[in-house]
Protein backbone atom coordinates (compact mmCIF):
# COMPACT_ATOMS: atom_id res chain seq x y z
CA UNK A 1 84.70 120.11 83.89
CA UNK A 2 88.70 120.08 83.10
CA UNK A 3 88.09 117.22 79.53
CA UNK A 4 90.85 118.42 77.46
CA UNK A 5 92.86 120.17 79.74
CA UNK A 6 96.63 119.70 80.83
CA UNK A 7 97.47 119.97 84.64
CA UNK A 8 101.29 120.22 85.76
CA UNK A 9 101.44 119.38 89.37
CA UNK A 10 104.85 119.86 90.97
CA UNK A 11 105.51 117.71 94.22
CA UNK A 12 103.07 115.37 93.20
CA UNK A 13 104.23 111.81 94.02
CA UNK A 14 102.88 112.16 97.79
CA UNK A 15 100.79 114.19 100.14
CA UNK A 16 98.95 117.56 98.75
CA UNK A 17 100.86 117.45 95.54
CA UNK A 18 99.23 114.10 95.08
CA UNK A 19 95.93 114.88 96.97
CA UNK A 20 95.10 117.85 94.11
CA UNK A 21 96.69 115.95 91.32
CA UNK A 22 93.60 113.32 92.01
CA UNK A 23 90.94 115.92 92.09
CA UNK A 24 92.10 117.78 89.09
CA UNK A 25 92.29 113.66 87.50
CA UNK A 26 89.14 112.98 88.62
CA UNK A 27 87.21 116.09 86.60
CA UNK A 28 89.10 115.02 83.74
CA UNK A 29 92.28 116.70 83.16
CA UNK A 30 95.42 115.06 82.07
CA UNK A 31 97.97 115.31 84.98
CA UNK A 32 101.81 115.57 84.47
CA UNK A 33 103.42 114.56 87.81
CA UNK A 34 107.00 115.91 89.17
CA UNK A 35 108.51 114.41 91.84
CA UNK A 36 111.15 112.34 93.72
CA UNK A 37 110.46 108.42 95.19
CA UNK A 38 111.35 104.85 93.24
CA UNK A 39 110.55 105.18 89.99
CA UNK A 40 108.50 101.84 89.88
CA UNK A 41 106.22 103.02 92.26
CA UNK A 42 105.70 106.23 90.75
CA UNK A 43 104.94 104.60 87.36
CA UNK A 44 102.09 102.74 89.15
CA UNK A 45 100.83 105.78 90.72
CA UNK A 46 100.71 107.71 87.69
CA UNK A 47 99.21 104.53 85.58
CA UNK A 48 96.77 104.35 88.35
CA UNK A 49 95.21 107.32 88.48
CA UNK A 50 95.38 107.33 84.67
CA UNK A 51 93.04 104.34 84.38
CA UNK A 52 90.92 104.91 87.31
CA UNK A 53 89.76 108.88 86.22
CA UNK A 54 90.06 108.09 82.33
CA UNK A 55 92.31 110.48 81.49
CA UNK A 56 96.19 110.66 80.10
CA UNK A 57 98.76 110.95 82.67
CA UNK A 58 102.69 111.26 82.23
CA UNK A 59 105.54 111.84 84.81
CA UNK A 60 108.68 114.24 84.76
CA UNK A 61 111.63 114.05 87.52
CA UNK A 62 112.95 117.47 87.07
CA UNK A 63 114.68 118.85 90.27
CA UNK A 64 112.86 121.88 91.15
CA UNK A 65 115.76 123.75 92.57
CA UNK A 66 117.39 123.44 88.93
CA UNK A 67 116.05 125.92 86.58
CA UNK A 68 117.36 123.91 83.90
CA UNK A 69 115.86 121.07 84.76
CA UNK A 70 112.29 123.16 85.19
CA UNK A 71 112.50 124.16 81.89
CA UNK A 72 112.88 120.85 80.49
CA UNK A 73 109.99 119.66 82.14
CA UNK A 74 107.84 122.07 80.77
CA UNK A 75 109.04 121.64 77.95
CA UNK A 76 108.11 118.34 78.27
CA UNK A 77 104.65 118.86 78.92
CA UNK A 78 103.94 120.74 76.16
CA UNK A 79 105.94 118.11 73.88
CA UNK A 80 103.17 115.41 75.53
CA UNK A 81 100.27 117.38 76.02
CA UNK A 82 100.56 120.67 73.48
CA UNK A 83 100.66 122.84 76.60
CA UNK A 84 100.38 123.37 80.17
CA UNK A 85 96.69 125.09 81.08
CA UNK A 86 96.32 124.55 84.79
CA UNK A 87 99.76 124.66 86.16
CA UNK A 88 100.15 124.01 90.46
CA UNK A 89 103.47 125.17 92.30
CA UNK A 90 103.38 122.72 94.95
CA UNK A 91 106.99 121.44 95.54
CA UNK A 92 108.38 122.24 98.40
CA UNK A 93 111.09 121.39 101.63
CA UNK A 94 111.80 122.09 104.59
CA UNK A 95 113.74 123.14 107.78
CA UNK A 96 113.81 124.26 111.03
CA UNK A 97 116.63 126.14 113.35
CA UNK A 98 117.56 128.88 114.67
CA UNK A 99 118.43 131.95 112.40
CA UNK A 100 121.99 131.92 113.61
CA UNK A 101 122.37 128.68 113.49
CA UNK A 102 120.14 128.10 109.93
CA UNK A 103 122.86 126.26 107.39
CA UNK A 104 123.27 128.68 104.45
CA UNK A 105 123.07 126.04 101.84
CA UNK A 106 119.23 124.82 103.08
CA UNK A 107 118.29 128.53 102.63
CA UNK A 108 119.39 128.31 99.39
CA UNK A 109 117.81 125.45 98.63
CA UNK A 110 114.56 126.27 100.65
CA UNK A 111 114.45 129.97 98.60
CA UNK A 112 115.06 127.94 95.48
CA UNK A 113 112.32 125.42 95.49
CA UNK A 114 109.70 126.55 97.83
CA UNK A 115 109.80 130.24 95.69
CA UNK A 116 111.92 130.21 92.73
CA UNK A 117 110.64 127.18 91.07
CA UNK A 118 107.45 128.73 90.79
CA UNK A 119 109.14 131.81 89.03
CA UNK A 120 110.59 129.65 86.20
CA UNK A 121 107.55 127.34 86.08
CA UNK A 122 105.16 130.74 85.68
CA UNK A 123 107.31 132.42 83.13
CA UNK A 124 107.23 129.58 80.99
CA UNK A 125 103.69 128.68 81.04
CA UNK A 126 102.05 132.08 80.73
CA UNK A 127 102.86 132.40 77.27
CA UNK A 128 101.03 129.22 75.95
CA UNK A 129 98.23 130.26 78.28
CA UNK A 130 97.88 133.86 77.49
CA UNK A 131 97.90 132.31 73.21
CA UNK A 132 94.51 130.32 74.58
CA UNK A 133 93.41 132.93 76.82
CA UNK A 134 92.63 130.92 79.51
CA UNK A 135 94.98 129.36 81.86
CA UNK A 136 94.96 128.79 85.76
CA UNK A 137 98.17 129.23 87.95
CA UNK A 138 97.42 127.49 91.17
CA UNK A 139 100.71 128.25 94.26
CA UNK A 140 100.63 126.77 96.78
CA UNK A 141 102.07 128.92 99.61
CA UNK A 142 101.44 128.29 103.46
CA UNK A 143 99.51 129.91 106.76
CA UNK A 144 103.18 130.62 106.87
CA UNK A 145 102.99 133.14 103.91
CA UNK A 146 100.70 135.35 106.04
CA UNK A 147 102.03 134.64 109.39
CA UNK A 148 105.50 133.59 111.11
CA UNK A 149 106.52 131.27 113.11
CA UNK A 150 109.80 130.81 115.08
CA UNK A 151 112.86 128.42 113.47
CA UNK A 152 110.91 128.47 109.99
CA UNK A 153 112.70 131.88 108.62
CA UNK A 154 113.55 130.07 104.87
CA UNK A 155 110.27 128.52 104.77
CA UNK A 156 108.13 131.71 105.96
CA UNK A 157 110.48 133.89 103.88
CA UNK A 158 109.72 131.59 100.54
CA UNK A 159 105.87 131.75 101.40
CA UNK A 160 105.79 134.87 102.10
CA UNK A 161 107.58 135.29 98.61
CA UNK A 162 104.99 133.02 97.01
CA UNK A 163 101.95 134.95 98.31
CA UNK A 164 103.60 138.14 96.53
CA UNK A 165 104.66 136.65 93.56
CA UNK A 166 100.79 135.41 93.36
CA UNK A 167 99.92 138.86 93.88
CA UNK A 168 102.01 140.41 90.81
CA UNK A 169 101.16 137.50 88.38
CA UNK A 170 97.54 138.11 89.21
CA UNK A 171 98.02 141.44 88.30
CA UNK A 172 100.04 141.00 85.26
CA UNK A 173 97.17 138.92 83.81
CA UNK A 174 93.80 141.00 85.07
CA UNK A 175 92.62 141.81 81.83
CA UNK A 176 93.15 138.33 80.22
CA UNK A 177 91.54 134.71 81.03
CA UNK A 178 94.18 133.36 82.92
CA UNK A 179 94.10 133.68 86.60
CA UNK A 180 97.00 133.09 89.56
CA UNK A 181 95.92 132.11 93.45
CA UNK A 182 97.38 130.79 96.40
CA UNK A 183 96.44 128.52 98.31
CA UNK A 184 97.07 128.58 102.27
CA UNK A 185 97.19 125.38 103.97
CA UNK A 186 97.72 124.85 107.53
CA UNK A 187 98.78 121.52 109.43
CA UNK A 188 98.34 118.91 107.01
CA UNK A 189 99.73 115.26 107.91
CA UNK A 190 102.25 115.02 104.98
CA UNK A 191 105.70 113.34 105.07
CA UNK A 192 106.94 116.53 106.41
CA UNK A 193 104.42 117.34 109.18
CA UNK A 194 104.73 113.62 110.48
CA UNK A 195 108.39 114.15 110.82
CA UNK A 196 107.55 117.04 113.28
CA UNK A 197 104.91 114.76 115.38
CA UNK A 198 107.62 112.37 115.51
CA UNK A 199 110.04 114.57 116.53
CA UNK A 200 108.05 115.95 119.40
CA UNK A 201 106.82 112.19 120.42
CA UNK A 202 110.57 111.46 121.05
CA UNK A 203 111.41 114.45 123.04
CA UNK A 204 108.30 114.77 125.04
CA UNK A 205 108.26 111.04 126.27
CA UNK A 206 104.63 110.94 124.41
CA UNK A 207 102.71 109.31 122.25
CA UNK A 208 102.11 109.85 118.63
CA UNK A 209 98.69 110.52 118.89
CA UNK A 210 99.08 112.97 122.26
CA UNK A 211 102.16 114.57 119.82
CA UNK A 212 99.66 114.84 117.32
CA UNK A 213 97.09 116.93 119.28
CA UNK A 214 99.85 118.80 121.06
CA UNK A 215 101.09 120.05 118.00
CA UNK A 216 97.71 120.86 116.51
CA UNK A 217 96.63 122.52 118.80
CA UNK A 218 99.29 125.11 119.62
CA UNK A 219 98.48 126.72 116.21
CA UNK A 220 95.46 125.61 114.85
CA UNK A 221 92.54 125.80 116.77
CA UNK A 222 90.08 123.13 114.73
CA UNK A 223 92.09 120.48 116.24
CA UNK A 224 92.05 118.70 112.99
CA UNK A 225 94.52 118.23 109.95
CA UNK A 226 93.43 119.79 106.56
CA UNK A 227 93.69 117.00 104.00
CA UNK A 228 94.83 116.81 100.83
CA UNK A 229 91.40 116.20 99.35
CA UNK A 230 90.04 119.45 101.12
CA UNK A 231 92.90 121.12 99.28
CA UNK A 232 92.32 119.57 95.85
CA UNK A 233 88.56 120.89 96.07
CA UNK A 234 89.50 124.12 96.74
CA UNK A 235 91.70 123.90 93.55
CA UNK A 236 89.42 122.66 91.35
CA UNK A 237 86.97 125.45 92.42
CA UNK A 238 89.84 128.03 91.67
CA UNK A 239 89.64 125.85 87.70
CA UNK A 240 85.68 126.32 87.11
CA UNK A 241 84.12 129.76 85.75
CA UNK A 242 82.70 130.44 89.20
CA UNK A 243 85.77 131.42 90.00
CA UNK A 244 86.78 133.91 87.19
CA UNK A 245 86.75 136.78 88.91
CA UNK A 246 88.71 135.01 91.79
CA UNK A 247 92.33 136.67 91.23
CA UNK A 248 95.54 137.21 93.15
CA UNK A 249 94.30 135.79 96.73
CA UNK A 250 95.47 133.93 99.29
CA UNK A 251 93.33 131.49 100.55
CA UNK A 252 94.32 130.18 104.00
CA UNK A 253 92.47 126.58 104.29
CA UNK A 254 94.03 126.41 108.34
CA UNK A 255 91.31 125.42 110.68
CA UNK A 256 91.71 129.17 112.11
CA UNK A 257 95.04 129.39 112.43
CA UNK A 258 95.35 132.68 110.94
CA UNK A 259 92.48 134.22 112.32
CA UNK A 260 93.94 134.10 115.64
């Protein structure tokens, strides 16, 4: 469905990033990857996926929080590829405390890659997109953009953000064929959730697996993680005409979190 197309998948080295960067591979796109790790085993991801969908893949280590560095990746894309026409905000961080006790500089840094990257990414690519008339801008925000929790207020703020920022672009681009949506995700076992299972495990005297279901639980009622492949269907849906007239939602994928 995607043949000839150019996907730029931010965060894409591991977990959802990675887990949508596949599906939009394996309908034929060409993926550009961003994202931190050891460089040698990034090359063999992004070789790997190359060879096993067909298609032409290339990687870019800009620092998202850098809007510099964002605009030489995109810049980089369309050097490699002639343009960006699916592009997915997915890089993001992460941490918890208390508001007065939240360190100003992982606000910052929270605000600036969990929201602003996606500003800088958006501005660039709707030009080239806009010239084709047809381009898909793909965010992915957070159950946390359309609910709060406690000790998250960077992270809920920058979703939050995201879902609005969704909202506008959609807008911005009604009347042409390029579309904007965000996606929603609950729990999902990433890097970043594990370190939260772990964390709980060790101060609760449990198990991993008992942290696992305590954790689930408490928010989403399914009792099951959303995966990474359930995410990268719903973004290749948001990439195929049946969802043209799809525009400026937010699509929580949360096992019912937010219909609580």
């Amino acid at each position: 469905m995607l043949n000839g197309k150019t996907a730029l998948v931010t965060g894409s080295t591991s977990g959802i990033g990675l887990g949508i960067a596949r599906s939009l591979a394996e309908q034929g796109a060409n993926i550009v990857f961003n994202g931190f790790g050891d460089a040698q085993q990034i090359e063999k991801l992004y070789t790997d996926i190359g060879a096993e969908f067909g298609v032409q893949t290339a990687y870019h280590n800009a620092d998202m929080s850098k809007p510099d560095e964002i605009a030489a990746l995109m810049q980089y894309a369309s050097d490699k590829f002639g343009g960006v026409d699916i592009l997915v905000n997915n890089a993001g961080i992460q941490h918890v405390a208390a508001l007065e006790d939240f360190p100003t500089e992982r606000w910052d840094a929270i605000i600036a890659i969990n929201l602003s990257s996606a500003f800088h990414t958006t501005r660039l690519a709707l030009p080239g997109m806009k010239q084709k008339n047809w381009g898909r801008i793909i965010n992915l925000a957070s159950v946390h953009g359309l609910v709060g929790s406690s000790q998250k207020s960077a992270y809920v703020a920058a979703k939050h953000g995201l879902v609005g920022l969704t909202k506008v672009t959609a807008l911005e681009t009604a009347q042409t064929g390029v579309t904007c949506n965000a996606i929603c995700p609950g729990f999902v076992l990433t890097p970043l959730v594990q370190k939260q299972v772990d964390d709980r495990a060790a101060r609760e005297g449990i198990d991993n697996d008992a942290a696992r279901k305590a954790l689930l639980l408490e928010k989403q009622p399914s009792g099951e993680f959303v995966t990474p492949d359930e995410l990268g269907a719903l973004a290749v849906f948001f990439c195929s005409p049946a969802a043209n007239q799809v525009r400026g939602v937010a699509w929580n994928m949360d096992g019912g979190w937010a219909a609580q």
